[in-house]
Protein backbone atom coordinates (compact mmCIF):
# COMPACT_ATOMS: atom_id res chain seq x y z
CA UNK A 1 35.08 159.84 -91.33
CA UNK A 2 35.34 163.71 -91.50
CA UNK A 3 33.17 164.97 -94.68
CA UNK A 4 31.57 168.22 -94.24
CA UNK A 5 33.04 169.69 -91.43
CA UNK A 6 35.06 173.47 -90.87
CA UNK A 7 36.58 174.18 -87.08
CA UNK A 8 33.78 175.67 -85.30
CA UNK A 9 34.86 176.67 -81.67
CA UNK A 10 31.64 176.04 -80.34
CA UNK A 11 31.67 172.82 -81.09
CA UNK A 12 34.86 172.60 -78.92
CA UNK A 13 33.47 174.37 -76.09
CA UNK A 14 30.28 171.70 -76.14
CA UNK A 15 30.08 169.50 -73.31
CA UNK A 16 29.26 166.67 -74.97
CA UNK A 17 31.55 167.86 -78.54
CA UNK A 18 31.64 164.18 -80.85
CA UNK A 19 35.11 164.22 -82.68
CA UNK A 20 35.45 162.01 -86.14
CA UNK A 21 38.23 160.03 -87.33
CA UNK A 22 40.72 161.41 -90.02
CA UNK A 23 40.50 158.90 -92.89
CA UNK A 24 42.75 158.38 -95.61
CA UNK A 25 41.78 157.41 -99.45
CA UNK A 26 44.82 155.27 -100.49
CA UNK A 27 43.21 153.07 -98.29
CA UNK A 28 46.13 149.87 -99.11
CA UNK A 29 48.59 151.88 -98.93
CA UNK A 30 48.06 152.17 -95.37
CA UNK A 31 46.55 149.05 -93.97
CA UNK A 32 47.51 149.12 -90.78
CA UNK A 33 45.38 151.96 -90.54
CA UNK A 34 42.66 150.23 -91.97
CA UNK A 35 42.11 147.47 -90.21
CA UNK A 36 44.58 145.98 -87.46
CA UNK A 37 44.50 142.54 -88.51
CA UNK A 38 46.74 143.06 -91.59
CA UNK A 39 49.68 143.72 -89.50
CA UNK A 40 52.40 140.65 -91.12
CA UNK A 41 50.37 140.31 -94.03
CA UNK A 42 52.79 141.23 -96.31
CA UNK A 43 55.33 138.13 -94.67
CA UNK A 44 58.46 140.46 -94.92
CA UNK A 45 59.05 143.64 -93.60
CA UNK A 46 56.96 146.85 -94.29
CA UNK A 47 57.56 150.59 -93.63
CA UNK A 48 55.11 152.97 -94.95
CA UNK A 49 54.56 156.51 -94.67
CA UNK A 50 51.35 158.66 -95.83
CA UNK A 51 50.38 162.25 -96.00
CA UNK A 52 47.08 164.02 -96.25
CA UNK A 53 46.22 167.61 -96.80
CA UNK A 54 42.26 167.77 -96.79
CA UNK A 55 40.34 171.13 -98.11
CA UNK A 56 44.12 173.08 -98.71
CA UNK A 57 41.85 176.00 -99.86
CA UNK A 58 40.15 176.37 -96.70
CA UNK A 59 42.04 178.44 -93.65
CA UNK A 60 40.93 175.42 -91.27
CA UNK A 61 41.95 172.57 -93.50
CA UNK A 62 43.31 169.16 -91.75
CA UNK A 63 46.78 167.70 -92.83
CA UNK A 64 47.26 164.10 -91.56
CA UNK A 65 50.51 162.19 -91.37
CA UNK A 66 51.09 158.55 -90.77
CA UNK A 67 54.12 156.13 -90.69
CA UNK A 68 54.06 152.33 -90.13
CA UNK A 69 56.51 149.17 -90.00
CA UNK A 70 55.01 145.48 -89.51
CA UNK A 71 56.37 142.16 -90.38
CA UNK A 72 55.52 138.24 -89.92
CA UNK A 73 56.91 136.31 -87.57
CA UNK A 74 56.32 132.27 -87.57
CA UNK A 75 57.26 132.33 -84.09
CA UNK A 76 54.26 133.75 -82.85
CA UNK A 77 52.18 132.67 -85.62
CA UNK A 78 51.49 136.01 -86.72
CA UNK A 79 52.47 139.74 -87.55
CA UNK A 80 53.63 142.22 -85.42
CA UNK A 81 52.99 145.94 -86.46
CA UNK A 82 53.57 149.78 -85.04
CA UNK A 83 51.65 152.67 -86.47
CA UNK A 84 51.86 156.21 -85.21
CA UNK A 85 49.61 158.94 -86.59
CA UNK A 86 49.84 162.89 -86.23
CA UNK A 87 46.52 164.95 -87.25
CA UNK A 88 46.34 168.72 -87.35
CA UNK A 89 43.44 170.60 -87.47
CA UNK A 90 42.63 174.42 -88.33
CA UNK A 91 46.24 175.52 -88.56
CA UNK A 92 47.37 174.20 -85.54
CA UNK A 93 44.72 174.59 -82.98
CA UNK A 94 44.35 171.35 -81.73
CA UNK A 95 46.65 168.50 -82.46
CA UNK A 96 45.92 164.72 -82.33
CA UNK A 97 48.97 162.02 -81.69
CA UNK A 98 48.65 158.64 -81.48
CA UNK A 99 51.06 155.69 -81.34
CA UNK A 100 50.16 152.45 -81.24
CA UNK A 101 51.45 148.23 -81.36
CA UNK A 102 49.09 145.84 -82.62
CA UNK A 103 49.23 141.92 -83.18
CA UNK A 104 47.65 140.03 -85.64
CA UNK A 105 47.45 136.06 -85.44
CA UNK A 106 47.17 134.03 -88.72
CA UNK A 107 45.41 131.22 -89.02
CA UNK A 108 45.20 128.93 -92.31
CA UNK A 109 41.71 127.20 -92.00
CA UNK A 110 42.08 124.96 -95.19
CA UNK A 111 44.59 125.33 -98.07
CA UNK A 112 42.85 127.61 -99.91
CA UNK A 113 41.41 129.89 -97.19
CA UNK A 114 42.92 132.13 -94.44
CA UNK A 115 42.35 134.31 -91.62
CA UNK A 116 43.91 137.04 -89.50
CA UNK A 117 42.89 138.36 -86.21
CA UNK A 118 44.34 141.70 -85.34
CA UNK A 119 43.88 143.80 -81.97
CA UNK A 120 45.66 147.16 -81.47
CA UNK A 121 46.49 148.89 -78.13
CA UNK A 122 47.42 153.03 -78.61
CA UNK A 123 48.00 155.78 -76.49
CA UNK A 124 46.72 159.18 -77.69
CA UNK A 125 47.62 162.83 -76.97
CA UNK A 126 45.19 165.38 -77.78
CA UNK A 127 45.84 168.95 -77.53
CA UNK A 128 44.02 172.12 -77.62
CA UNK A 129 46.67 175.51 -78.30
CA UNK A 130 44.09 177.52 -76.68
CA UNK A 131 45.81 181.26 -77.71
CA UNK A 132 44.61 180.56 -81.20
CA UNK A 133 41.21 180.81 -80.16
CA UNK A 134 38.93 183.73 -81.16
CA UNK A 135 35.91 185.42 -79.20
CA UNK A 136 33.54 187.60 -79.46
CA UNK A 137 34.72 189.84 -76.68
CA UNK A 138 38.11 190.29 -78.76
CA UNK A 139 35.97 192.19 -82.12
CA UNK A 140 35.73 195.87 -82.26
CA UNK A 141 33.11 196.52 -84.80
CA UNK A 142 35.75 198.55 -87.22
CA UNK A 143 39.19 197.29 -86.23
CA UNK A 144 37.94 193.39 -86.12
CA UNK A 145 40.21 191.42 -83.87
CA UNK A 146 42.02 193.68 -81.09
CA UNK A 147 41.12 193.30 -77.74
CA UNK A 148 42.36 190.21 -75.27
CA UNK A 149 39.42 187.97 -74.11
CA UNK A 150 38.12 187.81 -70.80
CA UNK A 151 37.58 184.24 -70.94
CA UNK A 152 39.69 182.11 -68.56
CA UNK A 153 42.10 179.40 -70.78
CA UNK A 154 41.21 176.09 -70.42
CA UNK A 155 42.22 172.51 -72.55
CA UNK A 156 45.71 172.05 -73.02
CA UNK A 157 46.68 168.32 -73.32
CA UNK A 158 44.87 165.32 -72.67
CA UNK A 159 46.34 161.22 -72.88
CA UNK A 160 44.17 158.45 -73.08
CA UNK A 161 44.02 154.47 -73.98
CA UNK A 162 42.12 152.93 -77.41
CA UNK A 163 41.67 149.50 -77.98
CA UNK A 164 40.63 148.54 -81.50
CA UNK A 165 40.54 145.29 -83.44
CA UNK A 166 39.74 143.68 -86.56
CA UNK A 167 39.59 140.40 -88.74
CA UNK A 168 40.53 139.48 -91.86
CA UNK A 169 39.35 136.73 -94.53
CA UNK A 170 41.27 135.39 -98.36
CA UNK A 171 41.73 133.17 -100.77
CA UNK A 172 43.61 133.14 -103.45
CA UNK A 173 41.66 136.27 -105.47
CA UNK A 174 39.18 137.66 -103.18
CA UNK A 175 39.53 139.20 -99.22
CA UNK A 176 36.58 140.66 -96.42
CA UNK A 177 37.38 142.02 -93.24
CA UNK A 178 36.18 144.51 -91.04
CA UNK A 179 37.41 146.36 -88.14
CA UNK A 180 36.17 147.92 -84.88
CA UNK A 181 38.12 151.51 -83.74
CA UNK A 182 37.70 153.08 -80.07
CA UNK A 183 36.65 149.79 -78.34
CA UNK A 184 36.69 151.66 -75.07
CA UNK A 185 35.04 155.18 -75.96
CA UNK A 186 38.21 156.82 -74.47
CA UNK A 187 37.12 160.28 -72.69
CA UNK A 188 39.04 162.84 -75.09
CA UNK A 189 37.53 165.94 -73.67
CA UNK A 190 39.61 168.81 -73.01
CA UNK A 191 37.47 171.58 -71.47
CA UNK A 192 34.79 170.53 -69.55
CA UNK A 193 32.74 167.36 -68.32
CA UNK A 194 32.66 164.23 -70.73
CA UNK A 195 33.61 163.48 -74.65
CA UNK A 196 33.19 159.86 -75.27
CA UNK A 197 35.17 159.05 -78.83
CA UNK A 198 32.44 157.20 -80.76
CA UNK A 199 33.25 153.86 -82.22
CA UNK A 200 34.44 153.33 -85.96
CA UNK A 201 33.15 150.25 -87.67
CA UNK A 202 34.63 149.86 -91.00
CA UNK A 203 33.84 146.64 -93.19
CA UNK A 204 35.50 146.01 -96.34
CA UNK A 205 35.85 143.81 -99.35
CA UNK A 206 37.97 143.49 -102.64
CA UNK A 207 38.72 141.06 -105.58
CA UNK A 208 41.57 140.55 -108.22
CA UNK A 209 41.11 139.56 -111.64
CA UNK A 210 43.48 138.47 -113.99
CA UNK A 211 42.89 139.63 -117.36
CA UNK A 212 44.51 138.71 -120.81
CA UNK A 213 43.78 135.15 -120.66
CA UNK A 214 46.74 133.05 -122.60
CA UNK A 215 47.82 136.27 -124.00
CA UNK A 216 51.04 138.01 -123.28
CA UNK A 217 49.14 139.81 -120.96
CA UNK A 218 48.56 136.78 -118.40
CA UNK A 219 49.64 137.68 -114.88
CA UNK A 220 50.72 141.13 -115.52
CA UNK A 221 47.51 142.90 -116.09
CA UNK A 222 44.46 142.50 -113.61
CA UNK A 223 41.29 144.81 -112.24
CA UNK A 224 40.58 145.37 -108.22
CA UNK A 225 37.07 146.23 -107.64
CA UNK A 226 36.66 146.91 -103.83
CA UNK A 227 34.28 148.41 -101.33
CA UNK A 228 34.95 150.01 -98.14
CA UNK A 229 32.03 150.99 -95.57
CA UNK A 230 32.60 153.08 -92.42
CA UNK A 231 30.18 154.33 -89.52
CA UNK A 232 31.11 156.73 -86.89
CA UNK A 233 28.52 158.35 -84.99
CA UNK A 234 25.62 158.01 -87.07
CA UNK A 235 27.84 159.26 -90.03
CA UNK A 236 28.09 156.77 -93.02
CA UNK A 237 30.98 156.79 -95.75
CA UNK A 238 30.59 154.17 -98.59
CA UNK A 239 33.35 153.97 -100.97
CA UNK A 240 33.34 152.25 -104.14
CA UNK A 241 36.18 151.88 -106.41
CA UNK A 242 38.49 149.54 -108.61
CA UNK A 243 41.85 149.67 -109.55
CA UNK A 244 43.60 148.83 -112.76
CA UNK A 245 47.12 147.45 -112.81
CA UNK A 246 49.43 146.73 -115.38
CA UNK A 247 52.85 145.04 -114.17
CA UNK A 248 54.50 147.90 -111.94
CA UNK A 249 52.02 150.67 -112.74
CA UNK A 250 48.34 150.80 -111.23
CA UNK A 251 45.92 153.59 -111.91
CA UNK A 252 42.35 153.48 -109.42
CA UNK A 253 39.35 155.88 -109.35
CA UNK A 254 36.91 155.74 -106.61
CA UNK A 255 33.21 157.65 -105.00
CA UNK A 256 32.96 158.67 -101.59
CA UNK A 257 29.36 158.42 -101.50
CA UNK A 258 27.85 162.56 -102.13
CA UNK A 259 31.20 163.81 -101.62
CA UNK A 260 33.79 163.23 -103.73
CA UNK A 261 35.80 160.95 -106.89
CA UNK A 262 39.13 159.77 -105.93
CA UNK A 263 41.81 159.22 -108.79
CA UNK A 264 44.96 157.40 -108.17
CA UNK A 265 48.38 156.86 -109.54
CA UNK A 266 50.92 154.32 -108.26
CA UNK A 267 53.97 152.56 -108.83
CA UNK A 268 55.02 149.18 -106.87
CA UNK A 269 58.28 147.28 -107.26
CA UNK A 270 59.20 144.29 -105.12
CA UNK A 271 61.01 146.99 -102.84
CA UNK A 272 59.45 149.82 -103.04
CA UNK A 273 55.65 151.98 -103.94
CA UNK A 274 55.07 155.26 -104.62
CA UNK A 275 51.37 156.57 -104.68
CA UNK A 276 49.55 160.19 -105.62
CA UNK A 277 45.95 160.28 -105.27
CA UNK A 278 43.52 163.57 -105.37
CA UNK A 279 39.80 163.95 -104.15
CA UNK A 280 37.66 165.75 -106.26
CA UNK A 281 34.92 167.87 -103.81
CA UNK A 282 31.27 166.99 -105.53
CA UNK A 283 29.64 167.84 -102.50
CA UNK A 284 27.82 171.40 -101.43
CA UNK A 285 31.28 172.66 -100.34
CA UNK A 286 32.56 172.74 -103.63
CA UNK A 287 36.09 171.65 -105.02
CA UNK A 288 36.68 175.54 -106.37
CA UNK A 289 36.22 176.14 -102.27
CA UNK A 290 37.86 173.42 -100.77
CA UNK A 291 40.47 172.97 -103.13
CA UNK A 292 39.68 169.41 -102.80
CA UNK A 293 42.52 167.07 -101.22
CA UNK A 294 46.09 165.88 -102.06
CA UNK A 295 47.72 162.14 -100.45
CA UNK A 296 51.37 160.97 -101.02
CA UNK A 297 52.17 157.62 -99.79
CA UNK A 298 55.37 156.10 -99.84
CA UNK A 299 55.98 152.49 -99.05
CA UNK A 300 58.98 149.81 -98.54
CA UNK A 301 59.16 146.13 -98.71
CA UNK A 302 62.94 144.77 -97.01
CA UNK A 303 63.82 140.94 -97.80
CA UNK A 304 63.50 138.86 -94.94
CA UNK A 305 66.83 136.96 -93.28
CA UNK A 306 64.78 133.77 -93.28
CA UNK A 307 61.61 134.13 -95.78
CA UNK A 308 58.68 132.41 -94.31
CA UNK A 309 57.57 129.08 -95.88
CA UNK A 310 54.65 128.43 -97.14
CA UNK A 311 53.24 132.03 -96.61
CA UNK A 312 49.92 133.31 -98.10
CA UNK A 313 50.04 136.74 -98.85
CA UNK A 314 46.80 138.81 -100.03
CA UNK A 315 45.72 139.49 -103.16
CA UNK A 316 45.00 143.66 -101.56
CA UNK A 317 45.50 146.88 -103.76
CA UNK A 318 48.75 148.55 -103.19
CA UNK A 319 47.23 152.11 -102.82
């Protein structure tokens, strides 16, 4: 979970450099992303696609896209889901691609309770465009950047593996789950010696409530609280939020724990969602500096040829 972070090259050039994850805040609105295991939780078939710009006002800022399709298949008693991501950091000087198929099995342990069990296998492509690198060697004093380095170009491009996995837990109102990212530690270095990605844990937890009662407002209006905790590398993100929805329309503010309020805007139709949320920077950087950050997410639901019987879906957010 990036929070406080501007491209540094030394911390590139570090032997032992720890990278973070790129994190989204319509957290629902990608789930895939989230945790593995709700790949087919939707029964019918999913495409979504989300975009991040983080910090826009900021020369280094990170812009993050991500599109994924899953769907539930009783054949295999579970869901079957792609997600590939694409992360760019300080205007293009390193890239991060990553595609990935993941499985999730479903199991109904009584008939009120259920539980999914996802793993996801990925291969990633990190790359460093190392002439948009600046040195010291390349500063004259009055003119500022003018001279060609003397330093011999290293990184390029770099593949590895990562294994993640995660598991899932609902009733009719209420879901847990919690997830496990970088399984392996894949090596992503790209200059010299060893770079070990950390692990991700995320745990998670939400709720729906009906409101309204007998009123006319029965079954079309209902709050969301939810939590979401992530650790990477000795840095902690807790987010607490809760959404509000009112038949199509749902409206969701959130805290990133000393760093920032999240407000949210959606609208979800049987075949289709459209989100809009925007962080607001509380934290020592500053939302004048960082100009704070902007997520679109756009999501489909297609009717399935043969709709599965007896399916459970979750009681989850849409964004």
């Amino acid at each position: 979970a990036r929070q406080i972070y501007i491209l540094v090259i030394f911390s590139w050039m570090s032997i032992s450099a720890f990278a973070q994850d790129p994190q989204f805040t319509q957290f629902y609105a990608n789930p895939l992303y989230l945790n593995p295991a709700f790949a087919g939780s939707h029964g019918c078939p999913r495409f979504a696609a989300n975009y991040r710009n983080e910090w826009p006002s900021l020369t280094g800022n990170y812009v993050t896209y991500s599109v994924s399709y899953d769907q539930y298949f009783k054949t295999i008693s579970g869901g079957i889901g792609v997600i590939a991501t694409h992360d760019q950091q300080g205007q293009g000087t390193i890239f991060t691609s990553s595609l990935g198929l993941i499985y999730s099995y479903h199991l109904k342990v009584n008939r009120k309770f259920s539980m999914l069990f996802g793993a996801k296998a990925a291969m990633t492509n990190k790359y460093l465009n190392w002439d948009k690198l600046t040195f010291g060697d390349m500063i004259d004093p009055r003119r500022g950047f003018i001279y060609n380095t003397g330093d011999v170009p290293r990184g390029g491009s770099r593949y590895f593996f990562d294994a993640s996995a995660g598991i899932v837990g609902y009733s009719k109102h209420f879901f847990f789950g919690g997830a496990v990212h970088h399984l392996n530690r894949p090596d992503e270095s790209m200059i010299i010696g060893s770079s070990r990605l950390p692990m991700r844990f995320t745990g998670h937890m939400g709720a729906e409530i009906k409101l309204g009662g007998k009123s006319q407002y029965r079954n079309t209006t209902s709050i969301m609280p939810n939590v979401i905790y992530q650790y990477q590398n000795g840095f902690q993100e807790l987010n607490v939020g809760t959404y509000i929805k009112y038949e199509n329309f749902t409206a969701g503010v959130w805290y990133r724990n000393r760093d920032a309020f999240i407000l949210c805007l959606g609208i979800s139709t049987p075949k289709f969602k459209v989100g809009y949320s925007y962080d607001i920077t509380v934290s020592k950087l500053g939302n004048g500096v960082s100009g704070g950050s902007h997520e679109v997410s756009l999501g489909f639901n297609f009717a399935c040829k043969k709709k599965p019987k007896n399916f459970r879906k979750i009681s989850c957010p849409s964004f």
